[in-house]
C-alpha atoms as a PDB file:
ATOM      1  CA  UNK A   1      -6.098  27.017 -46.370  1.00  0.00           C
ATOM      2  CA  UNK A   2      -2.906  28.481 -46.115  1.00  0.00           C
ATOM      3  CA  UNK A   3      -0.041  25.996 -45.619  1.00  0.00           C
ATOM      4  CA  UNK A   4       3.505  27.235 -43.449  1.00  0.00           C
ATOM      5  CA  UNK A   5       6.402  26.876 -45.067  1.00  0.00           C
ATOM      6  CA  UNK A   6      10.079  26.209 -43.225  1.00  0.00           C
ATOM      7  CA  UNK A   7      13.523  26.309 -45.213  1.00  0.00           C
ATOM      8  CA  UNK A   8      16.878  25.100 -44.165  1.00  0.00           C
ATOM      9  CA  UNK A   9      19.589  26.910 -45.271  1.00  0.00           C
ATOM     10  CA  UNK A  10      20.143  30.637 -46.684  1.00  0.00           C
ATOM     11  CA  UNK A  11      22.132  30.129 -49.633  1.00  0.00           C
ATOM     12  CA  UNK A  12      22.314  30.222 -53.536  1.00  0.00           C
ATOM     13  CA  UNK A  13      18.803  28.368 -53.097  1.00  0.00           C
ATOM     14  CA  UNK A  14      17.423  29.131 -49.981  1.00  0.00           C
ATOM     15  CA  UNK A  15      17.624  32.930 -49.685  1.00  0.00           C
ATOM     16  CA  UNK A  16      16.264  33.508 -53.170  1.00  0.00           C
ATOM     17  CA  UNK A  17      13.706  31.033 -52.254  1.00  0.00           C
ATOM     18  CA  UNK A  18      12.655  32.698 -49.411  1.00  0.00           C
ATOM     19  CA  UNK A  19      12.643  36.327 -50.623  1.00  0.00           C
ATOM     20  CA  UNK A  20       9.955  34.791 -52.979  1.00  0.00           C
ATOM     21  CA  UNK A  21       8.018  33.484 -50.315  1.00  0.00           C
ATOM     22  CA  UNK A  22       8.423  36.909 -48.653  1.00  0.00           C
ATOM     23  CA  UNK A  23       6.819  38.585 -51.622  1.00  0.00           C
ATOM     24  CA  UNK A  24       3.958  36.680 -51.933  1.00  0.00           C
ATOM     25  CA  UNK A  25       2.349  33.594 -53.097  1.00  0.00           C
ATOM     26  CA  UNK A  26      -1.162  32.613 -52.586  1.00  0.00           C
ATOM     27  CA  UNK A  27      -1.516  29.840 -50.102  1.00  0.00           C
ATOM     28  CA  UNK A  28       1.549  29.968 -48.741  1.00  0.00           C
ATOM     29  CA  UNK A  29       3.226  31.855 -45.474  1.00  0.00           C
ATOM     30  CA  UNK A  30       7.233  31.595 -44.566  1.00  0.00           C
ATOM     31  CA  UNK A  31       7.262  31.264 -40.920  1.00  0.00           C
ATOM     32  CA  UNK A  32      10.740  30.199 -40.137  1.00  0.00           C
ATOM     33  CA  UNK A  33      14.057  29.516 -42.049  1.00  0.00           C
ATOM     34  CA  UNK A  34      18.062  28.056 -40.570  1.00  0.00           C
ATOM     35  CA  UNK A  35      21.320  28.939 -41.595  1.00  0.00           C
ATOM     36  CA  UNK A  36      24.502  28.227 -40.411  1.00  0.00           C
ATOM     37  CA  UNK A  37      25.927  31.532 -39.957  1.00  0.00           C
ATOM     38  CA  UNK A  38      23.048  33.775 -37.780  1.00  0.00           C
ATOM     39  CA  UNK A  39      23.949  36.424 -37.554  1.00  0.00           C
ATOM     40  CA  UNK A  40      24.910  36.473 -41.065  1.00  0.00           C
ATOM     41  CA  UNK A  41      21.046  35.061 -42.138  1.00  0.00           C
ATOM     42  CA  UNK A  42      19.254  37.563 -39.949  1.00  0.00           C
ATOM     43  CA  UNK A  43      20.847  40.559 -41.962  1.00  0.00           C
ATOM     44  CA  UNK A  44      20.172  38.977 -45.107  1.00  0.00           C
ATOM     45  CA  UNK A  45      16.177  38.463 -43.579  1.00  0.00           C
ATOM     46  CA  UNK A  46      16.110  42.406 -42.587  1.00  0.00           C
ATOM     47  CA  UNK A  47      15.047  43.771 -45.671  1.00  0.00           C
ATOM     48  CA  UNK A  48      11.701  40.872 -45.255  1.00  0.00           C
ATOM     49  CA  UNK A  49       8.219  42.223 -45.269  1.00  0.00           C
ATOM     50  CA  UNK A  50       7.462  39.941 -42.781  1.00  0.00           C
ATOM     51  CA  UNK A  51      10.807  37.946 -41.647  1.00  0.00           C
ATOM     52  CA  UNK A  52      10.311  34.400 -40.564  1.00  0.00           C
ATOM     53  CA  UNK A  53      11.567  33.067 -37.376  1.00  0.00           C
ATOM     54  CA  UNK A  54      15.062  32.031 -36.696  1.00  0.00           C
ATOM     55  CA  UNK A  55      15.167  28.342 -35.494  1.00  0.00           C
ATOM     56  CA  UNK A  56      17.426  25.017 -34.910  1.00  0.00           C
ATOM     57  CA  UNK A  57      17.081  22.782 -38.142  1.00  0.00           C
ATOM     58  CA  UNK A  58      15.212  20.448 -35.698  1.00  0.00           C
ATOM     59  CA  UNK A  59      12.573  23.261 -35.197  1.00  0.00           C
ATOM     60  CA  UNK A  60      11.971  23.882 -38.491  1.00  0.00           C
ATOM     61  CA  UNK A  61       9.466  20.258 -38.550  1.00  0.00           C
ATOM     62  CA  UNK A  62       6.689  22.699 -36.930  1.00  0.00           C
ATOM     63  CA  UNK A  63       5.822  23.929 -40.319  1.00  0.00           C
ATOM     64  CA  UNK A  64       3.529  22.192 -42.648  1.00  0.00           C
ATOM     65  CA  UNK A  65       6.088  21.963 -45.599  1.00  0.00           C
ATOM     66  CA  UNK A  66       9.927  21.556 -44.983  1.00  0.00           C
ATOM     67  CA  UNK A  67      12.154  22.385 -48.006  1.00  0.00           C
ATOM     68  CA  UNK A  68      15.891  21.280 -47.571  1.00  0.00           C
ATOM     69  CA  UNK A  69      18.947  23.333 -49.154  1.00  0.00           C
ATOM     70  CA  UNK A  70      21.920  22.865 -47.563  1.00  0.00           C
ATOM     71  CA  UNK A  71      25.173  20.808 -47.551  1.00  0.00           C
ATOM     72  CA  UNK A  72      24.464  17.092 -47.859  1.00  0.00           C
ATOM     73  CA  UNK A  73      26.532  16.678 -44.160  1.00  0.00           C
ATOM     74  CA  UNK A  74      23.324  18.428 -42.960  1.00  0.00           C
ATOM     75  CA  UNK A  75      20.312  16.601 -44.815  1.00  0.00           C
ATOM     76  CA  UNK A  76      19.368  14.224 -42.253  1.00  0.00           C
ATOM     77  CA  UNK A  77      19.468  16.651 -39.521  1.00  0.00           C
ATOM     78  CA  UNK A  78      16.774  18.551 -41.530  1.00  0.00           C
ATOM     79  CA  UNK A  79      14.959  15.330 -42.641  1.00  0.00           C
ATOM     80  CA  UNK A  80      14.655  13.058 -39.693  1.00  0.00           C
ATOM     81  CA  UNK A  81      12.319  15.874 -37.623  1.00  0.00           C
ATOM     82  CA  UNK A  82      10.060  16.455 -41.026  1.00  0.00           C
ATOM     83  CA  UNK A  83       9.183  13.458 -41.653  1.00  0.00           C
ATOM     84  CA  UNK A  84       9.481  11.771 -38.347  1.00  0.00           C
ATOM     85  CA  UNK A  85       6.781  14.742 -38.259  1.00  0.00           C
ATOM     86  CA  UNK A  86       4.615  13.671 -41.276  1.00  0.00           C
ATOM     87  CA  UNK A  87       5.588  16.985 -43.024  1.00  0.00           C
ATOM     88  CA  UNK A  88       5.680  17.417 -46.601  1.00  0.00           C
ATOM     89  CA  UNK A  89       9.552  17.386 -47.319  1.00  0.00           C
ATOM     90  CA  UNK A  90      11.178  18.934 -50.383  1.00  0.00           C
ATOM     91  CA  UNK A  91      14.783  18.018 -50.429  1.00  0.00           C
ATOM     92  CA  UNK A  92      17.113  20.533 -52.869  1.00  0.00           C
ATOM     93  CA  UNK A  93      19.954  17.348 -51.846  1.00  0.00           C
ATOM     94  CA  UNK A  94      18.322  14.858 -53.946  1.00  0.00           C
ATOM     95  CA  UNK A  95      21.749  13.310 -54.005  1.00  0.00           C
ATOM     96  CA  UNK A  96      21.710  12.826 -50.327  1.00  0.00           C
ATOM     97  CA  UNK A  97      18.187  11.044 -50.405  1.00  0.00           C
ATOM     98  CA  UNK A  98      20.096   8.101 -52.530  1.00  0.00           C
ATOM     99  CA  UNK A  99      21.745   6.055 -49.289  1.00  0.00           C
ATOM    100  CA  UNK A 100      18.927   7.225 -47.279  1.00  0.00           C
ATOM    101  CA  UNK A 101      15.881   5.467 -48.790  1.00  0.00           C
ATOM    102  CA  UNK A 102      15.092   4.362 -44.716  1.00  0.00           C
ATOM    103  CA  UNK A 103      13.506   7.956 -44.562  1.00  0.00           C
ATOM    104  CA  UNK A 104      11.108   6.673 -47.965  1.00  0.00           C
ATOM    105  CA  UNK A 105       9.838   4.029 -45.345  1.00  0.00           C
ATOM    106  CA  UNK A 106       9.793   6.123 -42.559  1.00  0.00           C
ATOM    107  CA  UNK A 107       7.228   8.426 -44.089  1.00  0.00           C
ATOM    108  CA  UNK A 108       5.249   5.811 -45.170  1.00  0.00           C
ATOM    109  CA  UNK A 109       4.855   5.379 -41.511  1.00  0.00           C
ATOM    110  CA  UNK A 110       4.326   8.661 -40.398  1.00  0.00           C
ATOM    111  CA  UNK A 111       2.173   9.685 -43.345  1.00  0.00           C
ATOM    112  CA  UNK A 112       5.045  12.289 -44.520  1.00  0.00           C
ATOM    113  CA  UNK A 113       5.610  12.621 -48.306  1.00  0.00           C
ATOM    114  CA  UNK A 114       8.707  13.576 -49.620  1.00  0.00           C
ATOM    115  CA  UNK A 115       8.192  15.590 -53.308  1.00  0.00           C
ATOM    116  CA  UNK A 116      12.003  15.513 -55.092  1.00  0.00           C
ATOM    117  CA  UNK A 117      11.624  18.974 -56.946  1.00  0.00           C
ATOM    118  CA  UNK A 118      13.071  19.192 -61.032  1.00  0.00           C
ATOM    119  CA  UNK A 119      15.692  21.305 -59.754  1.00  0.00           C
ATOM    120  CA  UNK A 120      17.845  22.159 -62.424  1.00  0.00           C
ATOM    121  CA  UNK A 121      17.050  19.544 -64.848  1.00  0.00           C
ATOM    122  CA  UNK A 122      13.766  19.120 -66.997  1.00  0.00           C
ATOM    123  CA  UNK A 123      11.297  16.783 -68.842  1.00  0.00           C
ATOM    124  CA  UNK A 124      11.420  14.350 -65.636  1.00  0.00           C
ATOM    125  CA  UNK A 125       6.938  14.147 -66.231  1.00  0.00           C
ATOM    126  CA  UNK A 126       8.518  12.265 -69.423  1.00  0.00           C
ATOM    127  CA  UNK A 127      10.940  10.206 -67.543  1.00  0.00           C
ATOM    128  CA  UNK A 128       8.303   9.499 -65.159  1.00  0.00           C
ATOM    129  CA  UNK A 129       5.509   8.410 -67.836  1.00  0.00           C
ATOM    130  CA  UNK A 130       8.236   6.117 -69.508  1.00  0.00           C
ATOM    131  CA  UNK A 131       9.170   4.189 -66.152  1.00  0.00           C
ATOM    132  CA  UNK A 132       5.645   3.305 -66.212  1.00  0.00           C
ATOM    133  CA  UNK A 133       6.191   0.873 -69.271  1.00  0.00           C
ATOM    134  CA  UNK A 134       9.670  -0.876 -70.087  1.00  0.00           C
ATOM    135  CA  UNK A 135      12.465   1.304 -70.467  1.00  0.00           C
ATOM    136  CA  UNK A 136      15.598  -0.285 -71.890  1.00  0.00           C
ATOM    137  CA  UNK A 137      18.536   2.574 -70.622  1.00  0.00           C
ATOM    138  CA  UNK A 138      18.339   6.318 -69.384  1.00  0.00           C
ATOM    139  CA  UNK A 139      21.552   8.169 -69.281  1.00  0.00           C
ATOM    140  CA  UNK A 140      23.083  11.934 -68.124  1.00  0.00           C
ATOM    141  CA  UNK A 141      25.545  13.654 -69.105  1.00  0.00           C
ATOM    142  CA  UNK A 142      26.475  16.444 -67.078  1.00  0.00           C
ATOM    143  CA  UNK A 143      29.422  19.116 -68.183  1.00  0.00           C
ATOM    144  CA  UNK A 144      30.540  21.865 -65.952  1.00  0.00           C
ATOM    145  CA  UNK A 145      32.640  24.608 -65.799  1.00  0.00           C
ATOM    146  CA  UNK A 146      35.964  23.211 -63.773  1.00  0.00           C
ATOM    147  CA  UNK A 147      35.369  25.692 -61.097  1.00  0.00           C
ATOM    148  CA  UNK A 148      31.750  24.139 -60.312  1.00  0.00           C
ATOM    149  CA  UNK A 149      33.556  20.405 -59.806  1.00  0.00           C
ATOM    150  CA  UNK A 150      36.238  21.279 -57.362  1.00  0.00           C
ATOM    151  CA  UNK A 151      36.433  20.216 -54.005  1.00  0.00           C
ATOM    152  CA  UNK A 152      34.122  17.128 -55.172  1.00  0.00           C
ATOM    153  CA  UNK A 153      35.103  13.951 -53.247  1.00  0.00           C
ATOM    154  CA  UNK A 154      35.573  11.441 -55.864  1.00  0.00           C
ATOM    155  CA  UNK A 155      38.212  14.260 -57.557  1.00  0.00           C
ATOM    156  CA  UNK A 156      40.561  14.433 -54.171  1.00  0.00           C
ATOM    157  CA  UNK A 157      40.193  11.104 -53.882  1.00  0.00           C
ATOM    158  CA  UNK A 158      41.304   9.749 -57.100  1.00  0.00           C
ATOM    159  CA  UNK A 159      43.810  13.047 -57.005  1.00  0.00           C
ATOM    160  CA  UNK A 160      42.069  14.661 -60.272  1.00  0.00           C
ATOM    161  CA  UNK A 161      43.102  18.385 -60.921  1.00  0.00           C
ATOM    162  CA  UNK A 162      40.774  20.328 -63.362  1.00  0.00           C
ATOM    163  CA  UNK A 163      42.134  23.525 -62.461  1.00  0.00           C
ATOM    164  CA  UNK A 164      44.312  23.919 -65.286  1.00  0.00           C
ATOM    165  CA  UNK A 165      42.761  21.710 -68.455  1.00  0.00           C
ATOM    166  CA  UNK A 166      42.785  22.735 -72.284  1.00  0.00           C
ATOM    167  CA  UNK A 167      40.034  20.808 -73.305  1.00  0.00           C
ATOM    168  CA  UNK A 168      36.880  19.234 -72.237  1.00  0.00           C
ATOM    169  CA  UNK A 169      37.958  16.216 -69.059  1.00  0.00           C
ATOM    170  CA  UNK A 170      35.400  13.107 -68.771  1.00  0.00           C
ATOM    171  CA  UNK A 171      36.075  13.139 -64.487  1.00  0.00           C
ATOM    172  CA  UNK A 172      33.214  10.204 -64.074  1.00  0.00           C
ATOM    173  CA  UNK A 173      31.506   7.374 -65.919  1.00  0.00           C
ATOM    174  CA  UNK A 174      29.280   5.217 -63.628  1.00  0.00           C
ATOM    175  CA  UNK A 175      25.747   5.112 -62.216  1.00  0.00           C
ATOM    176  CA  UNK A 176      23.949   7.315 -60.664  1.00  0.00           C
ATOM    177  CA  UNK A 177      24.503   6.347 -57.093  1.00  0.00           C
ATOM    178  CA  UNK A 178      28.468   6.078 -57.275  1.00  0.00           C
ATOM    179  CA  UNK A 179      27.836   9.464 -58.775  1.00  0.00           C
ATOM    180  CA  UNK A 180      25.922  10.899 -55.766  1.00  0.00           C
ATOM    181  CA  UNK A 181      28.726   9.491 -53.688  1.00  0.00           C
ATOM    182  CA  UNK A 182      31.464  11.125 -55.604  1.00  0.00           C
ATOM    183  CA  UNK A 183      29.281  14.226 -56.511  1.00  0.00           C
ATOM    184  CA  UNK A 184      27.126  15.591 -53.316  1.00  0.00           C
ATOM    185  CA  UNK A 185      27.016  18.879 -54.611  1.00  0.00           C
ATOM    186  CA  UNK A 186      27.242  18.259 -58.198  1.00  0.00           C
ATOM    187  CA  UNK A 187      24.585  15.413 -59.146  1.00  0.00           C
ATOM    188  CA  UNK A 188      21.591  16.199 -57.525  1.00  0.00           C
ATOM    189  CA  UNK A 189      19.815  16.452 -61.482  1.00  0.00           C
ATOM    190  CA  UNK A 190      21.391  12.577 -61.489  1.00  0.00           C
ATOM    191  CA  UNK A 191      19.485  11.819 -58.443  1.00  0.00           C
ATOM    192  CA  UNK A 192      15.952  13.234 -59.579  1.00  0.00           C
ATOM    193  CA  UNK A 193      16.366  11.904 -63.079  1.00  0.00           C
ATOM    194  CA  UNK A 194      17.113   8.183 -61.106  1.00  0.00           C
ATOM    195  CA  UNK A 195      14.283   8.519 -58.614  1.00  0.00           C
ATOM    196  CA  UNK A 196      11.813   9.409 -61.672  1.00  0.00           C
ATOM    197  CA  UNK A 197      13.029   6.562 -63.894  1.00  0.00           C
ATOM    198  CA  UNK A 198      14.801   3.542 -63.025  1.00  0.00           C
ATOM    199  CA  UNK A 199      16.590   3.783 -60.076  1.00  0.00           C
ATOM    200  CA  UNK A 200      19.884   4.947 -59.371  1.00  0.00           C
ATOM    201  CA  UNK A 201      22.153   1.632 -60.122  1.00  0.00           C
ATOM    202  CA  UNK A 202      20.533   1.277 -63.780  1.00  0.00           C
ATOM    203  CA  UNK A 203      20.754   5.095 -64.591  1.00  0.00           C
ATOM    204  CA  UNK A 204      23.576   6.327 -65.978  1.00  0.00           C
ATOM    205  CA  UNK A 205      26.065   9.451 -65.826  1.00  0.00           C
ATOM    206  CA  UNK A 206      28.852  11.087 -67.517  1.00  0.00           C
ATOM    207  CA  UNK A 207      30.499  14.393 -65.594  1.00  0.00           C
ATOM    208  CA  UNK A 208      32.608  16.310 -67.633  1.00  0.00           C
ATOM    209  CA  UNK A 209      34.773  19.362 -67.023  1.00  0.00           C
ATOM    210  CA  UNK A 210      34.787  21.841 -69.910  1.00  0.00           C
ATOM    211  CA  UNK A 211      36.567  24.922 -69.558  1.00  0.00           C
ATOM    212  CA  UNK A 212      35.097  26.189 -72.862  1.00  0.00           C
ATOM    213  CA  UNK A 213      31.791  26.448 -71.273  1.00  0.00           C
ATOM    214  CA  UNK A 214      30.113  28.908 -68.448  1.00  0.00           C
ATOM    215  CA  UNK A 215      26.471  27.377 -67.905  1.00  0.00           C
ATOM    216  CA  UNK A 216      25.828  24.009 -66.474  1.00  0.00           C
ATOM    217  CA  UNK A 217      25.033  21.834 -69.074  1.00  0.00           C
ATOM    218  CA  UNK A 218      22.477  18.554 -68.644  1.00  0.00           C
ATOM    219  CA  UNK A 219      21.508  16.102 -71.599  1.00  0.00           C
ATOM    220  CA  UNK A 220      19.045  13.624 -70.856  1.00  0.00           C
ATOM    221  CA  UNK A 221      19.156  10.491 -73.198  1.00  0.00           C
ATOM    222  CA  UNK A 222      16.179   7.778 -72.791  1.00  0.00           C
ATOM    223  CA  UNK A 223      14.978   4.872 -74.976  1.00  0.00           C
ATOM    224  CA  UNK A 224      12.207   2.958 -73.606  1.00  0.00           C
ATOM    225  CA  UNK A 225       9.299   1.091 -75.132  1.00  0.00           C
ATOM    226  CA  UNK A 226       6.941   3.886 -75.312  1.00  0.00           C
ATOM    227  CA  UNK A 227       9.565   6.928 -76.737  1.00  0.00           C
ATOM    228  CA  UNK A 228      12.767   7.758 -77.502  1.00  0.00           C
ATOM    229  CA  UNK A 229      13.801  11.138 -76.302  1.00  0.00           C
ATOM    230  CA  UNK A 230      16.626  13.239 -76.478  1.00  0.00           C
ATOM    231  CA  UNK A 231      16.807  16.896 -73.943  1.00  0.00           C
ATOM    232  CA  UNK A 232      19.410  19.356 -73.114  1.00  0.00           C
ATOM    233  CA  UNK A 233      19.483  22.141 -70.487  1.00  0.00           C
ATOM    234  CA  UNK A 234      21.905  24.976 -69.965  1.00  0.00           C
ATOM    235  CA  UNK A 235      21.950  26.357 -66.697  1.00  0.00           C
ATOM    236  CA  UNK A 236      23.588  29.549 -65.802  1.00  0.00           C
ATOM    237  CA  UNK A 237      25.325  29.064 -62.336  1.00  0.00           C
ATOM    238  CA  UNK A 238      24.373  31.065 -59.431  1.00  0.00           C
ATOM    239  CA  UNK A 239      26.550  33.958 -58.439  1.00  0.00           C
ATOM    240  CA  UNK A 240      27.020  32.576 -55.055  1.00  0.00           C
ATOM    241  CA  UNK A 241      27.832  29.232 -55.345  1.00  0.00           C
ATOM    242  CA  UNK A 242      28.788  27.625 -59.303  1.00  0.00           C
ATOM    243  CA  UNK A 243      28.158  24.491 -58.226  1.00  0.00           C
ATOM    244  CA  UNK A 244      24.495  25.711 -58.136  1.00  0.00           C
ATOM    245  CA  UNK A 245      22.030  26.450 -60.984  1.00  0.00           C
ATOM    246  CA  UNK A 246      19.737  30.672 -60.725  1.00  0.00           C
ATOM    247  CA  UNK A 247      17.201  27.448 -62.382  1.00  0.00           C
ATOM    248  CA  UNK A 248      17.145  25.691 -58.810  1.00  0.00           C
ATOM    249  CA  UNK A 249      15.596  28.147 -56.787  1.00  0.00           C
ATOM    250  CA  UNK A 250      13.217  28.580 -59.350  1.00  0.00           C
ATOM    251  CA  UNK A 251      11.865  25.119 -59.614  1.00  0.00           C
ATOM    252  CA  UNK A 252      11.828  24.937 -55.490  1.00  0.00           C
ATOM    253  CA  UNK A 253       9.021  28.010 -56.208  1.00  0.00           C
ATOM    254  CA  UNK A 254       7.430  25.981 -58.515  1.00  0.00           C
ATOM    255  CA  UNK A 255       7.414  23.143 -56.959  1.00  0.00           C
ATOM    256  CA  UNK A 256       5.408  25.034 -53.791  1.00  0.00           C
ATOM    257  CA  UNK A 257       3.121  26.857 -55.963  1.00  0.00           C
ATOM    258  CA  UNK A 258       1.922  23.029 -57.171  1.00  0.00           C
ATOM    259  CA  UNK A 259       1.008  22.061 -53.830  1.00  0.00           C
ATOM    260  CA  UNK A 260      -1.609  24.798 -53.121  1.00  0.00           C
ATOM    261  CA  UNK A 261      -2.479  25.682 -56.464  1.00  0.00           C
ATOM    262  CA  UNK A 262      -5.735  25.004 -58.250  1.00  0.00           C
ATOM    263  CA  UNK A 263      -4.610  23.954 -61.172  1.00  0.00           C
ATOM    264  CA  UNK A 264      -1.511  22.422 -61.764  1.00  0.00           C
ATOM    265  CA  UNK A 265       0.096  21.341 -65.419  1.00  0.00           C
ATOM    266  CA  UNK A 266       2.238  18.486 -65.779  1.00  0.00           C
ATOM    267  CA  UNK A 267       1.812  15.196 -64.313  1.00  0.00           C
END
């Protein structure tokens, strides 16, 4: 049975997202995306094989599965409906999800499930398998280009410039949550690592500006009972938006594809 798919938001992970749909995968029909800018969206659906509807981020609850990917000022506008809906919810913001865990116990009410996707990170079936037996620390450390951190919040507010540094700039040492706070559009691979593993105050995070590098870079450090495990990722940032991993949109596919599929690897 083929399942409808909705998506919020047109951007570096959106649009690619849905020009995927658009091509074709098995089980699974894009009826109806939002973006901010119209008129801007609609051109951008033109080229579609079959474009999906236009529609309020309120509207977009009428599909079966409701994948999130826009600016974390938006996320509950786009949440609330799904789930108050008993959708399945895919949020690209896992940052945002952090001081919303209400919505976790509003869809156990409603019967929605909300499925945080890998995004740009990876190994988090590990992460996952460890939580299930003690796990003594997990930390990230996250090192950007300078361009992908500004604007962040916790930066203005504590009046940090990494516009002009020589070298690489440790910007944030603290958990995951205070991270989130600081970081909306920079942490999300903090928030899915902390909602596979421990939580968000025990996990861990180091941001770092580097102006020596051009990808993204994630390593994952976790010592538990079970394993001790060491993994980096480099990420090569979108063209539209830095901040943003081409990896992201990827793992949104992938993430769909699991839910119809099959057969499904990974845990």
């Amino acid at each position: 049975m083929t399942k409808t798919v909705a998506i919020a938001g047109l951007g570096a992970i959106g649009l690619p997202l849905a020009r995927a749909l658009d091509a074709g995968v098995d089980g699974l029909k894009l009826v109806a995306v939002s973006a901010r800018d119209q008129v801007k969206g609609l051109a951008n659906l033109a080229g579609f094989r079959a474009p999906p509807r236009m529609v309020s981020l309120a509207e977009l609850a009428e599909a079966d599965i409701v994948v999130e990917a826009v600016p974390a000022s938006c996320f509950e506008r786009v949440a609330v409906p799904a789930i108050e809906a008993g959708r399945i919810f895919i949020p690209a913001s896992a940052g945002a999800l952090l001081p919303r865990m209400h919505l976790v116990r509003l869809a156990t009410q409603t019967g929605a499930r909300i499925i945080i996707p890998t995004g740009a990170l990876l190994g988090l079936d590990a992460v996952r398998a460890a939580a299930e037996g003690p796990v003594e620390d997990i930390t990230i450390e996250t090192r950007k280009p300078p361009l992908g951190l500004v604007g962040a919040p916790y930066l203005e507010r504590n009046n940090i410039d990494v516009t002009d540094i020589a070298g690489p700039l440790l910007v944030f040492e603290g958990n995951a949550f205070d991270a989130a706070a600081g970081f909306p559009a920079n942490v999300n691979v903090a928030a899915a690592l902390a909602l596979a593993g421990i939580g968000p105050v025990r996990t861990r995070v180091q941001i770092w500006a580097d102006p020596a590098l051009t990808r993204n870079t994630h390593t994952i450090r976790v010592n538990c009972q079970a394993a001790r495990f060491t993994m980096t990722i480099e990420n090569v940032p979108s063209d539209e938006n830095p901040r943003t991993g081409r990896l992201t949109p990827l793992s949104l596919l992938a993430c769909l594809r699991g839910l119809v599929s099959p057969l499904r690897a990974g845990s």
